[in-house]
PDB file of N, CA and C in Angstrom:
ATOM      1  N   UNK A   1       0.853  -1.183   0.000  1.00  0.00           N
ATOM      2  CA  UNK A   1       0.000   0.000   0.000  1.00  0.00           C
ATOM      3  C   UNK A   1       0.889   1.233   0.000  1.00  0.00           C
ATOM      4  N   UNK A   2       0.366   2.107  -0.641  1.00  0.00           N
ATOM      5  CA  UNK A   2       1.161   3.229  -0.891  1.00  0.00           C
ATOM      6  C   UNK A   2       0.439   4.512  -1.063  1.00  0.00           C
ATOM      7  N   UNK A   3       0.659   5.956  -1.020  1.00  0.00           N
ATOM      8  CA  UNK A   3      -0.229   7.241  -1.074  1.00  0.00           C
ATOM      9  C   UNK A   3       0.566   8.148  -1.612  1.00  0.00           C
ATOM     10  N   UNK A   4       0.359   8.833  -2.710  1.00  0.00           N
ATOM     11  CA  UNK A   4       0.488  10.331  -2.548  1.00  0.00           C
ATOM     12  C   UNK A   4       0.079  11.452  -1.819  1.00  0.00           C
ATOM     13  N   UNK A   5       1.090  11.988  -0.858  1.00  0.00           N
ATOM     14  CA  UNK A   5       0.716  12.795   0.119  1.00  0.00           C
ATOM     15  C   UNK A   5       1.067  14.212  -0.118  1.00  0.00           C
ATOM     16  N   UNK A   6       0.551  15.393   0.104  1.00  0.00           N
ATOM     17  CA  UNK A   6       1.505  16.980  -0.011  1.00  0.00           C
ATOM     18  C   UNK A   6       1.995  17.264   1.233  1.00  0.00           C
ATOM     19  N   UNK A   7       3.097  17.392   1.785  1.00  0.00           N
ATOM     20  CA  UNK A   7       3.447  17.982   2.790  1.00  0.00           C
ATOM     21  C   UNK A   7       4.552  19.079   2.830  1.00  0.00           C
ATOM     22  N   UNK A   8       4.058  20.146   3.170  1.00  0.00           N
ATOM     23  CA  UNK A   8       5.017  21.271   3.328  1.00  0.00           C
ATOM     24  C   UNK A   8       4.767  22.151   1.616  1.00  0.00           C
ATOM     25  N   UNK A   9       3.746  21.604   1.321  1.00  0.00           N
ATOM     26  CA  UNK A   9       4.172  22.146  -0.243  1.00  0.00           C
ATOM     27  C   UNK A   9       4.822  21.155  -1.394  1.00  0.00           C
ATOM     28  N   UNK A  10       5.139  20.056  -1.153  1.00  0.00           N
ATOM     29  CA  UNK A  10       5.656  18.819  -1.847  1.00  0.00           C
ATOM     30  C   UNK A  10       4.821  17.629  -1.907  1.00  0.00           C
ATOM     31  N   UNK A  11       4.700  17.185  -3.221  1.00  0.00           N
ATOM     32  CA  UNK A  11       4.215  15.550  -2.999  1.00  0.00           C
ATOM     33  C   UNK A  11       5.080  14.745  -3.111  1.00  0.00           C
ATOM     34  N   UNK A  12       4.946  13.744  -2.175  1.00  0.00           N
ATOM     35  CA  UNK A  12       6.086  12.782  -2.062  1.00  0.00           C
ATOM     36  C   UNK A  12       5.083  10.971  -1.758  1.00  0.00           C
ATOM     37  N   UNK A  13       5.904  10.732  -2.442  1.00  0.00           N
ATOM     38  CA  UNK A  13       5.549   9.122  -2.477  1.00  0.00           C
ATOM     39  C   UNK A  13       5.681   8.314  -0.946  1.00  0.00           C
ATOM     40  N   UNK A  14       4.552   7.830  -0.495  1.00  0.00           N
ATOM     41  CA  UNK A  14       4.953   7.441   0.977  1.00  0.00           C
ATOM     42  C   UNK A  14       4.442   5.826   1.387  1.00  0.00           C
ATOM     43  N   UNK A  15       5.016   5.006   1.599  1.00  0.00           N
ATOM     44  CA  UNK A  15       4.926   3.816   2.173  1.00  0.00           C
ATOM     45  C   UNK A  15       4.625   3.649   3.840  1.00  0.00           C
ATOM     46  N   UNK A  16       4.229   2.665   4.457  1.00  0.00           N
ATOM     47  CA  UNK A  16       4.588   2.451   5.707  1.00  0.00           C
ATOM     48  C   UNK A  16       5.834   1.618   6.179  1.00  0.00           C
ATOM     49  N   UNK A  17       6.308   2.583   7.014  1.00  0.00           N
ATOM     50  CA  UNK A  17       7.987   1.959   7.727  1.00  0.00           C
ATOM     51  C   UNK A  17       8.837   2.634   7.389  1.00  0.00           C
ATOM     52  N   UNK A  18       8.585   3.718   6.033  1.00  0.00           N
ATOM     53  CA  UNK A  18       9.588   4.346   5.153  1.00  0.00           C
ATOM     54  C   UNK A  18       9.820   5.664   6.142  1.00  0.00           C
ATOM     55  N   UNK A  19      11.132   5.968   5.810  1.00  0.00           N
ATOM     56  CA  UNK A  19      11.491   7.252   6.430  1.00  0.00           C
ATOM     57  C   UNK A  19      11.891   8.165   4.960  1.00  0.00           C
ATOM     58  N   UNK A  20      11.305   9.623   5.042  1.00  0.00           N
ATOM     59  CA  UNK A  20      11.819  10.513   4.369  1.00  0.00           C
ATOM     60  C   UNK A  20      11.845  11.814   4.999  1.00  0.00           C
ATOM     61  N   UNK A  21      12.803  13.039   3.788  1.00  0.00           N
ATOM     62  CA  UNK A  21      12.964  13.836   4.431  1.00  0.00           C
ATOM     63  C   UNK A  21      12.392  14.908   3.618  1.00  0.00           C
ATOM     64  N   UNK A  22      11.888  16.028   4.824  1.00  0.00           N
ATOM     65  CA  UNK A  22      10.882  17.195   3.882  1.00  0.00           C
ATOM     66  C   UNK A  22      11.255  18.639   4.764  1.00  0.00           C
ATOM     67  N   UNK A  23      10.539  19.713   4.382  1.00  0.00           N
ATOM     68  CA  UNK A  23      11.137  20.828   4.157  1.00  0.00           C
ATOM     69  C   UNK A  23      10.982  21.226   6.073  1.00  0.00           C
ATOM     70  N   UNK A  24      11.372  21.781   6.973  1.00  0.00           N
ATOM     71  CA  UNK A  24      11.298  21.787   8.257  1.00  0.00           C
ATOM     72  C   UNK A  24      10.069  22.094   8.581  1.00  0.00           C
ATOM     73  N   UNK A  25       9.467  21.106   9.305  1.00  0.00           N
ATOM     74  CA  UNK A  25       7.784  21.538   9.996  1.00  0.00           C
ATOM     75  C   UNK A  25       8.624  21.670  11.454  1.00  0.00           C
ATOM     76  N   UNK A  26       6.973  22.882  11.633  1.00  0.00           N
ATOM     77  CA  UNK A  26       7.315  23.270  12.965  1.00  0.00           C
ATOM     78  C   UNK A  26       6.291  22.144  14.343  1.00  0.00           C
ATOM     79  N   UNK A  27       7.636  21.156  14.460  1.00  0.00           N
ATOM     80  CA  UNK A  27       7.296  20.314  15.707  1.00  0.00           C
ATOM     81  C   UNK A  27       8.335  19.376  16.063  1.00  0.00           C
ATOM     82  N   UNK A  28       8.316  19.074  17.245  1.00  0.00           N
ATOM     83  CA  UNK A  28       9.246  18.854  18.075  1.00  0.00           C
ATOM     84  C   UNK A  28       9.778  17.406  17.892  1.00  0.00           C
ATOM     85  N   UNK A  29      10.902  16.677  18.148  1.00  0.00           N
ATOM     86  CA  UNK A  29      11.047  15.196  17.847  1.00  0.00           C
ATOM     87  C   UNK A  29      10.144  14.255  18.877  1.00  0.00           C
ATOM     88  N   UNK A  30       9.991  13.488  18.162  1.00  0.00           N
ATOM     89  CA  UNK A  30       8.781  12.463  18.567  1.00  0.00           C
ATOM     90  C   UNK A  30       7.561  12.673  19.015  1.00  0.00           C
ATOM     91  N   UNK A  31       6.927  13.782  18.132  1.00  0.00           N
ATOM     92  CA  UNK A  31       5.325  14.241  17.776  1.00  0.00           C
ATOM     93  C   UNK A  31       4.822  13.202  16.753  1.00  0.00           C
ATOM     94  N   UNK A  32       3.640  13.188  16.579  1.00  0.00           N
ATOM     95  CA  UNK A  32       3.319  12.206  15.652  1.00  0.00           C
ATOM     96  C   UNK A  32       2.112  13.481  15.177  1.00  0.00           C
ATOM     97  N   UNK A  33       1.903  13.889  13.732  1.00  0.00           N
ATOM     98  CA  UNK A  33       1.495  14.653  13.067  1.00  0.00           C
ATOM     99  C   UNK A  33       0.521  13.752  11.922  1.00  0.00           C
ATOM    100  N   UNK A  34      -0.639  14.195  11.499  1.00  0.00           N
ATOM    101  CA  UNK A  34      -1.404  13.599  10.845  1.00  0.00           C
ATOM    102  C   UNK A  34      -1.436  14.477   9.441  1.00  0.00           C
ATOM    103  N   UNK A  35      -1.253  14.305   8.078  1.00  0.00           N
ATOM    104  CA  UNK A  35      -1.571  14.978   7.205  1.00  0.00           C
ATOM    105  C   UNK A  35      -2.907  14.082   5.715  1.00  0.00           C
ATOM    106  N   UNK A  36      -3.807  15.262   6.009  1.00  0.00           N
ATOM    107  CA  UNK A  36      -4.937  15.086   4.834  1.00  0.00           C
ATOM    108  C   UNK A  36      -4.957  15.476   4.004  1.00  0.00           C
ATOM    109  N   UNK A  37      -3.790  15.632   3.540  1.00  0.00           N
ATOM    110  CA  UNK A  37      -3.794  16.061   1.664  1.00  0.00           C
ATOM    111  C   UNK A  37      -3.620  15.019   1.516  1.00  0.00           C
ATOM    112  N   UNK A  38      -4.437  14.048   1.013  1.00  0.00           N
ATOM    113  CA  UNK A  38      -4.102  12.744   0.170  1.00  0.00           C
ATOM    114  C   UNK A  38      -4.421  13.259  -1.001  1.00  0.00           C
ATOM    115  N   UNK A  39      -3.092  12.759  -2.097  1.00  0.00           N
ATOM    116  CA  UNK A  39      -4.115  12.999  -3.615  1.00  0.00           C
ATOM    117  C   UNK A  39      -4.417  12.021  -4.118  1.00  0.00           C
ATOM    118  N   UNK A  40      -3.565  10.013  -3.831  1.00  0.00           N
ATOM    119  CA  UNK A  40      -4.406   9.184  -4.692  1.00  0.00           C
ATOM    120  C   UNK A  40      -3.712   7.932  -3.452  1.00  0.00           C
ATOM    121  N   UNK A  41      -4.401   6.916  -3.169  1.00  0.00           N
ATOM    122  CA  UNK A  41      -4.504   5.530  -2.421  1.00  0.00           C
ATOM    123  C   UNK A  41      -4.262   4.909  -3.308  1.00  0.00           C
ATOM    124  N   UNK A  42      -3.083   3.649  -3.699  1.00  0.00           N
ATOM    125  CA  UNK A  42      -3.274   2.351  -3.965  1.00  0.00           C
ATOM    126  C   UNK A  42      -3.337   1.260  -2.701  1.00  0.00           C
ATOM    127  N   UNK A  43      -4.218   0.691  -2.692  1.00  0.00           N
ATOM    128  CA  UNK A  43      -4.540  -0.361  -1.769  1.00  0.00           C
ATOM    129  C   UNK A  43      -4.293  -1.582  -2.591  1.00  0.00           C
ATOM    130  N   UNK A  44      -3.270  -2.427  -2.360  1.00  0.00           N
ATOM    131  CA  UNK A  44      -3.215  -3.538  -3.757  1.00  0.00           C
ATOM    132  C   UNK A  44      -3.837  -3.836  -4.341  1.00  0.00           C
ATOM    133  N   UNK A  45      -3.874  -2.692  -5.565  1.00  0.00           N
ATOM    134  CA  UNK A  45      -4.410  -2.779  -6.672  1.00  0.00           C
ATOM    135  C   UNK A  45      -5.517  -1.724  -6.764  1.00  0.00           C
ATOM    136  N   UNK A  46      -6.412  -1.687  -6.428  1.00  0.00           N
ATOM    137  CA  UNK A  46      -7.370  -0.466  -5.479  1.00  0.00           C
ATOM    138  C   UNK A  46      -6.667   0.803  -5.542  1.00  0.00           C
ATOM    139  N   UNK A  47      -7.164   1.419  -6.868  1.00  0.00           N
ATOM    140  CA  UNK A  47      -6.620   2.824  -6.706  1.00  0.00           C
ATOM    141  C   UNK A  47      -7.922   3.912  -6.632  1.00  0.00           C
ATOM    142  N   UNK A  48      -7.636   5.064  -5.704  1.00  0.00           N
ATOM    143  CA  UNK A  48      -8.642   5.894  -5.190  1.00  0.00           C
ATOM    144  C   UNK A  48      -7.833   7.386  -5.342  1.00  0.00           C
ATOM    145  N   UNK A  49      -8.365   8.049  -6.697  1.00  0.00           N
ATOM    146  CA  UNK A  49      -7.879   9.221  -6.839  1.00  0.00           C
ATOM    147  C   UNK A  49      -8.501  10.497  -6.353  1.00  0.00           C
ATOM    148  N   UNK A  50      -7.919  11.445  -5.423  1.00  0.00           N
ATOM    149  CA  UNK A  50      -8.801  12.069  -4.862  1.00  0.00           C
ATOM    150  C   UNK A  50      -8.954  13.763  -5.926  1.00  0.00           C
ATOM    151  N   UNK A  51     -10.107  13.946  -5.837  1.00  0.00           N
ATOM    152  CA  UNK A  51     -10.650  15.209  -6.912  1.00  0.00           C
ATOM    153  C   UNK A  51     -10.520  16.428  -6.127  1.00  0.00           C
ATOM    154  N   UNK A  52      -9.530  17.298  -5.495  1.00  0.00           N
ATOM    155  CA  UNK A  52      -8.435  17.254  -5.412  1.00  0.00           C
ATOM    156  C   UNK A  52      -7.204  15.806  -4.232  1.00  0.00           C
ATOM    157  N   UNK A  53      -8.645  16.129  -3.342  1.00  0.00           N
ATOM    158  CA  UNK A  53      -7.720  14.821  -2.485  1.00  0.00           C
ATOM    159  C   UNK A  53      -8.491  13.955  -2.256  1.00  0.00           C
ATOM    160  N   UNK A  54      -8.794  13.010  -1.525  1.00  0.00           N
ATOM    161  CA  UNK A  54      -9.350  11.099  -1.356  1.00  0.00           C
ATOM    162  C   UNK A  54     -10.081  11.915   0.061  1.00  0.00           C
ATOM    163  N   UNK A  55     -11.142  11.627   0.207  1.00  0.00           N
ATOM    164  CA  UNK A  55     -11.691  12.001   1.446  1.00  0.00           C
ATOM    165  C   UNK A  55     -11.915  10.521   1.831  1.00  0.00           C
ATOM    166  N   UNK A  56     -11.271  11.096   2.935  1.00  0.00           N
ATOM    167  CA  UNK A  56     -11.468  10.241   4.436  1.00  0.00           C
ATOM    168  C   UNK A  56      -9.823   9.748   4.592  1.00  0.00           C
ATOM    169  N   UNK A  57      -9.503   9.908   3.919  1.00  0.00           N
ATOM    170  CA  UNK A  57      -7.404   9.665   3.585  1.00  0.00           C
ATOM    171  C   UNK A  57      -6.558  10.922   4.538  1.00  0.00           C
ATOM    172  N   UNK A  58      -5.978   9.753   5.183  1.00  0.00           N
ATOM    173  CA  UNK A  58      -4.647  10.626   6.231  1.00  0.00           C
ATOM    174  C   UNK A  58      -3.555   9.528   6.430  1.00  0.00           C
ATOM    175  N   UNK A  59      -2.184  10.486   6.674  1.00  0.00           N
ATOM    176  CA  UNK A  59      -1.255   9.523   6.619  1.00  0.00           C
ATOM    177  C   UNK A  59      -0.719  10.447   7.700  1.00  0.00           C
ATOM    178  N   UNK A  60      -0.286   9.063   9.393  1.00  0.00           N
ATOM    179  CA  UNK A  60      -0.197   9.535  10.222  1.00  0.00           C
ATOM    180  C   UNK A  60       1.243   9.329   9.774  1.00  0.00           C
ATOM    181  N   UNK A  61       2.465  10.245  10.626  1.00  0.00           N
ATOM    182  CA  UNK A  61       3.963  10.241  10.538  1.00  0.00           C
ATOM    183  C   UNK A  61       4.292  10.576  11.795  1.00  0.00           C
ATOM    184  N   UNK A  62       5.351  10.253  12.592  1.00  0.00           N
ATOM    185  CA  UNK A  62       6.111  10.439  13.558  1.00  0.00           C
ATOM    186  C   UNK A  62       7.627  11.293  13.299  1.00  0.00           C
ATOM    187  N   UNK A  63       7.893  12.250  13.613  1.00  0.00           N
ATOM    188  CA  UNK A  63       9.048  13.246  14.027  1.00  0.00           C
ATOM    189  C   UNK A  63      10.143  12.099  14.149  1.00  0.00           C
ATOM    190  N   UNK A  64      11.677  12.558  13.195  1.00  0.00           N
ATOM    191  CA  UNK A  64      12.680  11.721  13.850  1.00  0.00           C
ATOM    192  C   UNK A  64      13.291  12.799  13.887  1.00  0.00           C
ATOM    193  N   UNK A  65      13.673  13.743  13.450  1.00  0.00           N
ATOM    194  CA  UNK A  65      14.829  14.624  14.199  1.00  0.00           C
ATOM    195  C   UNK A  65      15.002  15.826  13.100  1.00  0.00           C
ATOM    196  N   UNK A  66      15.246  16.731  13.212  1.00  0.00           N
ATOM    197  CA  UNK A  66      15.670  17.768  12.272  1.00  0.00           C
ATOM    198  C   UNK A  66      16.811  18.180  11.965  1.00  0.00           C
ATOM    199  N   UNK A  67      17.309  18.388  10.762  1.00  0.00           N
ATOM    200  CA  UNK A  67      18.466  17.935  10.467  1.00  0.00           C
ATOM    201  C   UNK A  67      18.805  19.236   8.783  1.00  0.00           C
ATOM    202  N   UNK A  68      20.860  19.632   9.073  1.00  0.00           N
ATOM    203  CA  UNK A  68      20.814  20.331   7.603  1.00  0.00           C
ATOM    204  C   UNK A  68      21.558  19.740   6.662  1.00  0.00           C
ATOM    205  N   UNK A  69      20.943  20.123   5.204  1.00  0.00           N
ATOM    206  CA  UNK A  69      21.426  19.423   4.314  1.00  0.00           C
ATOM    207  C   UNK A  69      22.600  19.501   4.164  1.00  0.00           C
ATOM    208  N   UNK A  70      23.209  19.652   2.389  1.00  0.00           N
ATOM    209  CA  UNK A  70      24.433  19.367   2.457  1.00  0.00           C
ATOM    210  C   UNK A  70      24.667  20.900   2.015  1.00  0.00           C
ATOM    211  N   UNK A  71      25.672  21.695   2.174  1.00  0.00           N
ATOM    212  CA  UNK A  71      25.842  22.839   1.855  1.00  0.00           C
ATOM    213  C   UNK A  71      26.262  23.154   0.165  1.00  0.00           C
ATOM    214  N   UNK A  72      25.213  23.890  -0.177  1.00  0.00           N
ATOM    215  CA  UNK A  72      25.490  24.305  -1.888  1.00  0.00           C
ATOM    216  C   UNK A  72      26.220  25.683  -2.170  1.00  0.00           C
ATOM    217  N   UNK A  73      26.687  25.921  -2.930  1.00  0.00           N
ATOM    218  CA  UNK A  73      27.531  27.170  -2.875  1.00  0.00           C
ATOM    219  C   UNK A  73      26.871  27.872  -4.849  1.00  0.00           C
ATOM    220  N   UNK A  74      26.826  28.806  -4.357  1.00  0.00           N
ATOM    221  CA  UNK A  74      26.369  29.900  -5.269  1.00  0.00           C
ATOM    222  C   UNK A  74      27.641  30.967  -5.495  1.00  0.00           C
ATOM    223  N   UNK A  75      28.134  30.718  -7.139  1.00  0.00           N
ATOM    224  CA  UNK A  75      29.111  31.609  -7.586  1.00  0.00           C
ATOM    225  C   UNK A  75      28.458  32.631  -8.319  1.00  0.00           C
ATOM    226  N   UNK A  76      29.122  33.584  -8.151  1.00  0.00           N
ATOM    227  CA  UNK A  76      28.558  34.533  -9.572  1.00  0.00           C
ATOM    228  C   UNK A  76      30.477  35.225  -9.698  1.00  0.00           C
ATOM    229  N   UNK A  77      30.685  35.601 -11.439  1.00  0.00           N
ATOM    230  CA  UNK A  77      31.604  36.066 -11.622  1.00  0.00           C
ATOM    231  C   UNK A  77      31.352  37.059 -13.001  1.00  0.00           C
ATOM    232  N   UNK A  78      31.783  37.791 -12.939  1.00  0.00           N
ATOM    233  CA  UNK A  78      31.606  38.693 -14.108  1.00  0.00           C
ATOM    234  C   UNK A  78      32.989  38.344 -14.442  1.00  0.00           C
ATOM    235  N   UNK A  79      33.380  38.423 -15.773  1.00  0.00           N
ATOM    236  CA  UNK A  79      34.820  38.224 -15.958  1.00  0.00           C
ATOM    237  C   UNK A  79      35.556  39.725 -16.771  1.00  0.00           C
ATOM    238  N   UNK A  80      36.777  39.964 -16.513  1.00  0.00           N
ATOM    239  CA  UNK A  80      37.502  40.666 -16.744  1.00  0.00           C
ATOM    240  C   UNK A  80      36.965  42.189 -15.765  1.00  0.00           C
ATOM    241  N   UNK A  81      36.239  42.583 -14.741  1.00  0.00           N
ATOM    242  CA  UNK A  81      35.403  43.618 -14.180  1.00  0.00           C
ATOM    243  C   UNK A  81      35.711  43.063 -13.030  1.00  0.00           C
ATOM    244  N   UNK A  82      36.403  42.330 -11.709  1.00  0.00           N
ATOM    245  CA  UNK A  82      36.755  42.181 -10.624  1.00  0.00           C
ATOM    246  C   UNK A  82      35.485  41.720 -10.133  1.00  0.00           C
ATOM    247  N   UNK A  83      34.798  41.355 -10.302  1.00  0.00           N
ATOM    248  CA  UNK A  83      33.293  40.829  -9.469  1.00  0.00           C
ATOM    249  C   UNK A  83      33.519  39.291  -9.482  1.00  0.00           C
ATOM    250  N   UNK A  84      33.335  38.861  -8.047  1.00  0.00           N
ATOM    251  CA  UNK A  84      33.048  37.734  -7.771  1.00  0.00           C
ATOM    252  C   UNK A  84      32.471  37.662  -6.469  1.00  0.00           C
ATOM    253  N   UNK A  85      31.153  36.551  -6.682  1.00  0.00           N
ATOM    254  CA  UNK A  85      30.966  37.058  -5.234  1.00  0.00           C
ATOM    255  C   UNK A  85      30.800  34.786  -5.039  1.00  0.00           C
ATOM    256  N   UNK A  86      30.581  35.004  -3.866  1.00  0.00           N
ATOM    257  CA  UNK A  86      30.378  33.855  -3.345  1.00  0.00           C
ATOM    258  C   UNK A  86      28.889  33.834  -2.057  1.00  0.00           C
ATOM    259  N   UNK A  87      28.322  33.088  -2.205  1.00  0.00           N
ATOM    260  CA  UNK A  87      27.253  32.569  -1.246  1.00  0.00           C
ATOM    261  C   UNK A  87      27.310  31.053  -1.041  1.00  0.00           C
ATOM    262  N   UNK A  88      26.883  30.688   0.679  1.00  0.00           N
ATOM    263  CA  UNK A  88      26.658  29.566   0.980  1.00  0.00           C
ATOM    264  C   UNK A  88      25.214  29.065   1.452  1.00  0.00           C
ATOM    265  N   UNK A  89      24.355  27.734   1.414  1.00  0.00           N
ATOM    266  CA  UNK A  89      23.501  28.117   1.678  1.00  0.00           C
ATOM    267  C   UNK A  89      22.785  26.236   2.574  1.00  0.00           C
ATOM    268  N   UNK A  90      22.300  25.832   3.657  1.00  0.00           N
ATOM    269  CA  UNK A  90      22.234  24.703   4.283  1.00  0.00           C
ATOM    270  C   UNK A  90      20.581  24.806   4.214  1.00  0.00           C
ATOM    271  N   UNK A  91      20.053  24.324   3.631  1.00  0.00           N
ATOM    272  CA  UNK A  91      18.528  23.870   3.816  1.00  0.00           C
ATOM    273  C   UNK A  91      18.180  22.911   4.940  1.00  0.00           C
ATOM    274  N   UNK A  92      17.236  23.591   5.355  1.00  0.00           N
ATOM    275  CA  UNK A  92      16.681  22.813   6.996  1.00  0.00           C
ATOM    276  C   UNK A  92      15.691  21.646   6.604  1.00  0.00           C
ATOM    277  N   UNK A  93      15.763  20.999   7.139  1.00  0.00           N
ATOM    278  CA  UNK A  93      15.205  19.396   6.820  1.00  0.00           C
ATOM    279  C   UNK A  93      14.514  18.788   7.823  1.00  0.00           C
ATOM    280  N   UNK A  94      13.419  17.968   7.865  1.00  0.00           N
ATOM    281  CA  UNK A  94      12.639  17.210   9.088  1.00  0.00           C
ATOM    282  C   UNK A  94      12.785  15.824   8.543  1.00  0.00           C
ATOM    283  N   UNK A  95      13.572  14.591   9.061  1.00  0.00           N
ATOM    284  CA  UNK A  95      13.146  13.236   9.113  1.00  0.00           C
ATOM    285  C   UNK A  95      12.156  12.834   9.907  1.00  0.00           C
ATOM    286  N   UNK A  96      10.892  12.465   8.976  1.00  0.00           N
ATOM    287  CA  UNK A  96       9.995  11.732   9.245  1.00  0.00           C
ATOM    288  C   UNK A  96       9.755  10.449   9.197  1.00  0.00           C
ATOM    289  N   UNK A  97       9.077   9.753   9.852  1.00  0.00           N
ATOM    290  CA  UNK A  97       8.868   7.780   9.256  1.00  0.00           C
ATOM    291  C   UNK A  97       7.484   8.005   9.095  1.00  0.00           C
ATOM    292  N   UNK A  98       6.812   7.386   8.262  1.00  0.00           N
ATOM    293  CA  UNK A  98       5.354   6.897   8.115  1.00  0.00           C
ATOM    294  C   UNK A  98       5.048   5.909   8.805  1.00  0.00           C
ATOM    295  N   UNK A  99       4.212   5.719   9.690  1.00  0.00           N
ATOM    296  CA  UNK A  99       3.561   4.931  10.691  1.00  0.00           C
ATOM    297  C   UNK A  99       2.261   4.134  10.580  1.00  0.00           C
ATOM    298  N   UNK A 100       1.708   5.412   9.290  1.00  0.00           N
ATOM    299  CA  UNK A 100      -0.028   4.304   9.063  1.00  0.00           C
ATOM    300  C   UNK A 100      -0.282   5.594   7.539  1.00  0.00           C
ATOM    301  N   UNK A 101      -0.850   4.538   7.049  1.00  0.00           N
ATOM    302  CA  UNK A 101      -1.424   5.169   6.260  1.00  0.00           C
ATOM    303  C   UNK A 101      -3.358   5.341   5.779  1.00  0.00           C
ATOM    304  N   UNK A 102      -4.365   5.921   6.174  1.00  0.00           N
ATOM    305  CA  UNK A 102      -5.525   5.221   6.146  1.00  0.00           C
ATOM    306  C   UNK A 102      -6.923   6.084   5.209  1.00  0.00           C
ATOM    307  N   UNK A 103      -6.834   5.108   4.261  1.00  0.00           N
ATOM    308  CA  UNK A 103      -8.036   5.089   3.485  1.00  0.00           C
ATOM    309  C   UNK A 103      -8.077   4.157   2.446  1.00  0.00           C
TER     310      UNK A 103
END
């Protein structure tokens, strides 16, 4: 069984047992958070597409820790004109596990 879920602004493919990682929600480690944007249920085989989302569909998740990515670096150079600049930049991250998925 499997769901398309939106969280944070993203759809992401979600199983039960699976851990992924999404953009930082605001809550604490080991909250367990419920989200109802479902947009489609396969139940083996049993697919339920929701018009925008599947009513009665939630996929509960549990908090594992918050965490930053890997650091990307932003050049800019004009050439022969002395300009160079440099930026660094760490995106904030929430590991979640999926715990249930139900509809």
């Amino acid at each position: 069984m499997y769901a398309i879920v939106e969280i944070a602004g993203q759809q992401f493919k979600v199983e039960k047992d699976k851990k992924i990682f999404v953009h930082r929600l605001d809550a604490k480690e080991g909250d367990v958070l419920d989200f109802e944007k479902v947009l489609l249920v396969d139940n083996e085989g049993k697919v339920a597409v929701g018009t925008p989302t599947v009513k009665g569909a939630k996929v509960s998740v549990k908090v594992l820790e918050h965490v930053k990515g890997d650091k990307v670096l932003v050049f800019k150079k004009k050439r022969r004109k002395g300009y160079r600049k440099l930026n660094g930049h760490r995106q904030q991250f929430t590991q979640v596990q999926i715990d249930a998925i139900v509809g």
